[in-house]
C-alpha atoms as a PDB file:
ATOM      1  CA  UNK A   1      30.677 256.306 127.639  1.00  0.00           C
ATOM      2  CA  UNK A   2      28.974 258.327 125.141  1.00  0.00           C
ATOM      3  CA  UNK A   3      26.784 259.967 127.586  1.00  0.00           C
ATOM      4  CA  UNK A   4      29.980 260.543 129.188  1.00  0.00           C
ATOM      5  CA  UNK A   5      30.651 262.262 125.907  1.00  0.00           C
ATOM      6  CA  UNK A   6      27.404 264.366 125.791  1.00  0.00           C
ATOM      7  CA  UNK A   7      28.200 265.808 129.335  1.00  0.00           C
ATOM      8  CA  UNK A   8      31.395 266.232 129.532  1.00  0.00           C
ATOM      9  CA  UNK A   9      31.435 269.823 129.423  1.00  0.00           C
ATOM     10  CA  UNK A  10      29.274 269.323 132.441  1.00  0.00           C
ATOM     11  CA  UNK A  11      31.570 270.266 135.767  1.00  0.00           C
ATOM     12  CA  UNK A  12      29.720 267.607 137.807  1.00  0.00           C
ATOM     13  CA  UNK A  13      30.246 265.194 135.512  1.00  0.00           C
ATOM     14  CA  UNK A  14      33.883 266.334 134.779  1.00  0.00           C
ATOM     15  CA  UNK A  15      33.960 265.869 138.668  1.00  0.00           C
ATOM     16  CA  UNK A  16      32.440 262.232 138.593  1.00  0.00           C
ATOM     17  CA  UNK A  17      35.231 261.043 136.398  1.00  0.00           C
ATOM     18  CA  UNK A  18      37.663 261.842 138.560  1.00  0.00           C
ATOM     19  CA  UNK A  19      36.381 260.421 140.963  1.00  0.00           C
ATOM     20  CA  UNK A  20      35.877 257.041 139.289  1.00  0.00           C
ATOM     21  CA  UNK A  21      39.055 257.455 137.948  1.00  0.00           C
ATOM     22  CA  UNK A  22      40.504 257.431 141.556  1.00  0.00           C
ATOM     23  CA  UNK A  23      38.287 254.914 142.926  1.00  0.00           C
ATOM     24  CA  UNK A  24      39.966 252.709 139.745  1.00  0.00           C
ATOM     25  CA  UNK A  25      43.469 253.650 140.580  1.00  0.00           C
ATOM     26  CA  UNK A  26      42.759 253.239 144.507  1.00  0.00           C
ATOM     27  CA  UNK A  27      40.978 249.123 143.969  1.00  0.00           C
ATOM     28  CA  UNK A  28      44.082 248.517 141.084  1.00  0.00           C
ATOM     29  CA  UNK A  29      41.610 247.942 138.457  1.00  0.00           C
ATOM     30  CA  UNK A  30      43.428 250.419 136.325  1.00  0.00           C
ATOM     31  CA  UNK A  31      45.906 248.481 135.257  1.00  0.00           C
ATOM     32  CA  UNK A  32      42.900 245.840 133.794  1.00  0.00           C
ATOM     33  CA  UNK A  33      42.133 249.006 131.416  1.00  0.00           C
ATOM     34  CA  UNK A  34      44.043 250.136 128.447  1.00  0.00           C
ATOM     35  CA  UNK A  35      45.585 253.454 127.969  1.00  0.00           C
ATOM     36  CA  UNK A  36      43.896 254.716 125.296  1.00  0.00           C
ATOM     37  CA  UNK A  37      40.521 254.076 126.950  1.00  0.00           C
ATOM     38  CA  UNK A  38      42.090 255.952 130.339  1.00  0.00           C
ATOM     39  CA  UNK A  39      43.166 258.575 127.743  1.00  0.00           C
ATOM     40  CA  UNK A  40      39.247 258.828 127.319  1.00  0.00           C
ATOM     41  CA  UNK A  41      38.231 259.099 131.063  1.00  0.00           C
ATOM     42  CA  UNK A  42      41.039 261.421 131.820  1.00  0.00           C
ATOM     43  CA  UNK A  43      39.915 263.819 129.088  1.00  0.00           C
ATOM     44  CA  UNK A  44      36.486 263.539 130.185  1.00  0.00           C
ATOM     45  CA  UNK A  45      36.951 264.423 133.850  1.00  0.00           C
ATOM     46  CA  UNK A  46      39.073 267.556 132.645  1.00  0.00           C
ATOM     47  CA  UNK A  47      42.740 266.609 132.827  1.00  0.00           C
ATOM     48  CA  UNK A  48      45.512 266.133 130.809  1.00  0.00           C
ATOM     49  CA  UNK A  49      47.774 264.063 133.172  1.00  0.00           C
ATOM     50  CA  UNK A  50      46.975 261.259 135.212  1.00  0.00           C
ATOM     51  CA  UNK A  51      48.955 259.184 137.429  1.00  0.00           C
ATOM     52  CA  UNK A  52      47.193 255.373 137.607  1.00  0.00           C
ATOM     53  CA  UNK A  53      48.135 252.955 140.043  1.00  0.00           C
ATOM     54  CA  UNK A  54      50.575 251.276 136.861  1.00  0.00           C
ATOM     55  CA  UNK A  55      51.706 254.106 134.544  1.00  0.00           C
ATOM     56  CA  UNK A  56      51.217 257.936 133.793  1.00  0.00           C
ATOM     57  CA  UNK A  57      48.538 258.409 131.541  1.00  0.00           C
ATOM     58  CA  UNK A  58      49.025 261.752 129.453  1.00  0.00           C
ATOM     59  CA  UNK A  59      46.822 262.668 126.861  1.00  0.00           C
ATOM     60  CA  UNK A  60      48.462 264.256 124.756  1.00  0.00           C
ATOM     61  CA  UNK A  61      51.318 261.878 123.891  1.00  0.00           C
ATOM     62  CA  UNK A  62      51.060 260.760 120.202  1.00  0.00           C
ATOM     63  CA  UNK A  63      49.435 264.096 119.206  1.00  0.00           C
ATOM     64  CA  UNK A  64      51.038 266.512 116.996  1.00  0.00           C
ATOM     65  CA  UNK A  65      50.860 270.489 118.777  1.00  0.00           C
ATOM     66  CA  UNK A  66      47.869 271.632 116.734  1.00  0.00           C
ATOM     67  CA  UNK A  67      45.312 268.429 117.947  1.00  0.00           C
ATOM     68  CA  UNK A  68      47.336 269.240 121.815  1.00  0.00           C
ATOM     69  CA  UNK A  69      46.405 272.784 121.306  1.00  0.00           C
ATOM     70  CA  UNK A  70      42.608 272.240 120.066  1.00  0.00           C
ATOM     71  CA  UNK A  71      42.157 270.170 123.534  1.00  0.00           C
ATOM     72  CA  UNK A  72      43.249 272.328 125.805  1.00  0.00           C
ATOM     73  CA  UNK A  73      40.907 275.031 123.812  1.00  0.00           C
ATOM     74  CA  UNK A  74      38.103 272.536 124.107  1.00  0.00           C
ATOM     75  CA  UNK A  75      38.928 271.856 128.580  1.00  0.00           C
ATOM     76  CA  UNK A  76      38.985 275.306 128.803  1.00  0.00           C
ATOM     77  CA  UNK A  77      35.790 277.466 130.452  1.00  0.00           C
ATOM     78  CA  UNK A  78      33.747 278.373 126.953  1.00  0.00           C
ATOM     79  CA  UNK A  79      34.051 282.194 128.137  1.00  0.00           C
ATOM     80  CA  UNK A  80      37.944 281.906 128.786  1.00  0.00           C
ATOM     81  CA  UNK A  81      39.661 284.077 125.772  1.00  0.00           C
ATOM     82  CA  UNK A  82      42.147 282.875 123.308  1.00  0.00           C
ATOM     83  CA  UNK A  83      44.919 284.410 124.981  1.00  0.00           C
ATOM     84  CA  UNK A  84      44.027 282.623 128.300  1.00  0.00           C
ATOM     85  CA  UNK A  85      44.430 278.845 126.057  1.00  0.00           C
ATOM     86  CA  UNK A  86      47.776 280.100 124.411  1.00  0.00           C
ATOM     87  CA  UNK A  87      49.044 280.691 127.993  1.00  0.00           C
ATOM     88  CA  UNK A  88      47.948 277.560 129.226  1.00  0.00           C
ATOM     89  CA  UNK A  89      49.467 275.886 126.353  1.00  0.00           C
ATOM     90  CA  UNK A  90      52.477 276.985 126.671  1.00  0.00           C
ATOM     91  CA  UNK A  91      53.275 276.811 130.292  1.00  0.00           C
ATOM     92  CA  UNK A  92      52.019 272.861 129.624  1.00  0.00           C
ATOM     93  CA  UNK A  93      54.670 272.583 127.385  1.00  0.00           C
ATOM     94  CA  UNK A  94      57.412 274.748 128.876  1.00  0.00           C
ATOM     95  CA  UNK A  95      56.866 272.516 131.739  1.00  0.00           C
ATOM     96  CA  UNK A  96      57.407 269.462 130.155  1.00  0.00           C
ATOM     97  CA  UNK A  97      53.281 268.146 130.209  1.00  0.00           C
ATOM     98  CA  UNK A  98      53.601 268.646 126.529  1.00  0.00           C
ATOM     99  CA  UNK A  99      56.106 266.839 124.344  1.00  0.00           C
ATOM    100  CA  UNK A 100      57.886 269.224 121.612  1.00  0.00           C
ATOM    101  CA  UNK A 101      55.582 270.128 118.593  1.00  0.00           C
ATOM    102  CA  UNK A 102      56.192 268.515 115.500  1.00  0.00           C
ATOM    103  CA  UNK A 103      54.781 269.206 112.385  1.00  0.00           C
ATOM    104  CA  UNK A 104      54.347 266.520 109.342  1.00  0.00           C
ATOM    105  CA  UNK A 105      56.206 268.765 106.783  1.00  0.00           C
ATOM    106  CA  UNK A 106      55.429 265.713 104.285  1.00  0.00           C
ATOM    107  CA  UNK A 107      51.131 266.314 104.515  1.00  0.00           C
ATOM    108  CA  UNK A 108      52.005 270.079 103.998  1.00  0.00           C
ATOM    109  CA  UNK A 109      53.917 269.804 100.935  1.00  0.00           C
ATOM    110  CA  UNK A 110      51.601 266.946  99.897  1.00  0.00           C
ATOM    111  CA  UNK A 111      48.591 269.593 100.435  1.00  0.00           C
ATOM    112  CA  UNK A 112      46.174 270.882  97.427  1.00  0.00           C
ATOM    113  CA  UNK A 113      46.125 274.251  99.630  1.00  0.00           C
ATOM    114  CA  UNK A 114      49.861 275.337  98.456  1.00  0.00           C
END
């Protein structure tokens, strides 16, 4: 996994996932493997949604809109501009890939920057 990690900006590798990932949906042993290690192989191979044999795997549920945000900034092409991620973004989450953005008010006011 953590050369995985080191490559993952890789296409081919990006590509490999996948394809393991479908191989593992196609034998059933997906539903041997827990979410939030699919979570892990479906960011790696590029994706944000995955449907397993057992369950959609989305990896951005749990994740407040700034940590969504930063991952779609980090799956996109290094030379693709900022307006390119914002569009992305938000056609993920006018679509419904995205749940609504919350923000912890409570760590803001708690915050030594105010």
């Amino acid at each position: 996994l953590a050369l995985l990690v080191s490559q993952s900006s890789t296409p081919i590798i990006r590509q490999l996932v996948l394809k393991q990932l479908h191989e593992w949906r196609d034998s059933g042993y997906d539903a041997l493997i827990s979410e939030d290690r699919l979570k892990i192989y479906v960011l790696l191979s590029g994706e944000q949604i995955w449907e397993s044999s057992t369950r959609t795997i989305n990896v951005c549920d749990g994740l407040d809109w700034l940590s969504s945000f930063a991952l779609y900034l980090r799956f996109l092409p290094p030379s693709a501009p900022l307006d390119q991620a914002v569009a992305v973004f938000q056609e993920a989450f006018e679509s419904g890939e995205l749940m609504v953005p919350s923000i912890d008010y409570r760590r803001i006011l708690n915050s030594s920057e105010l």
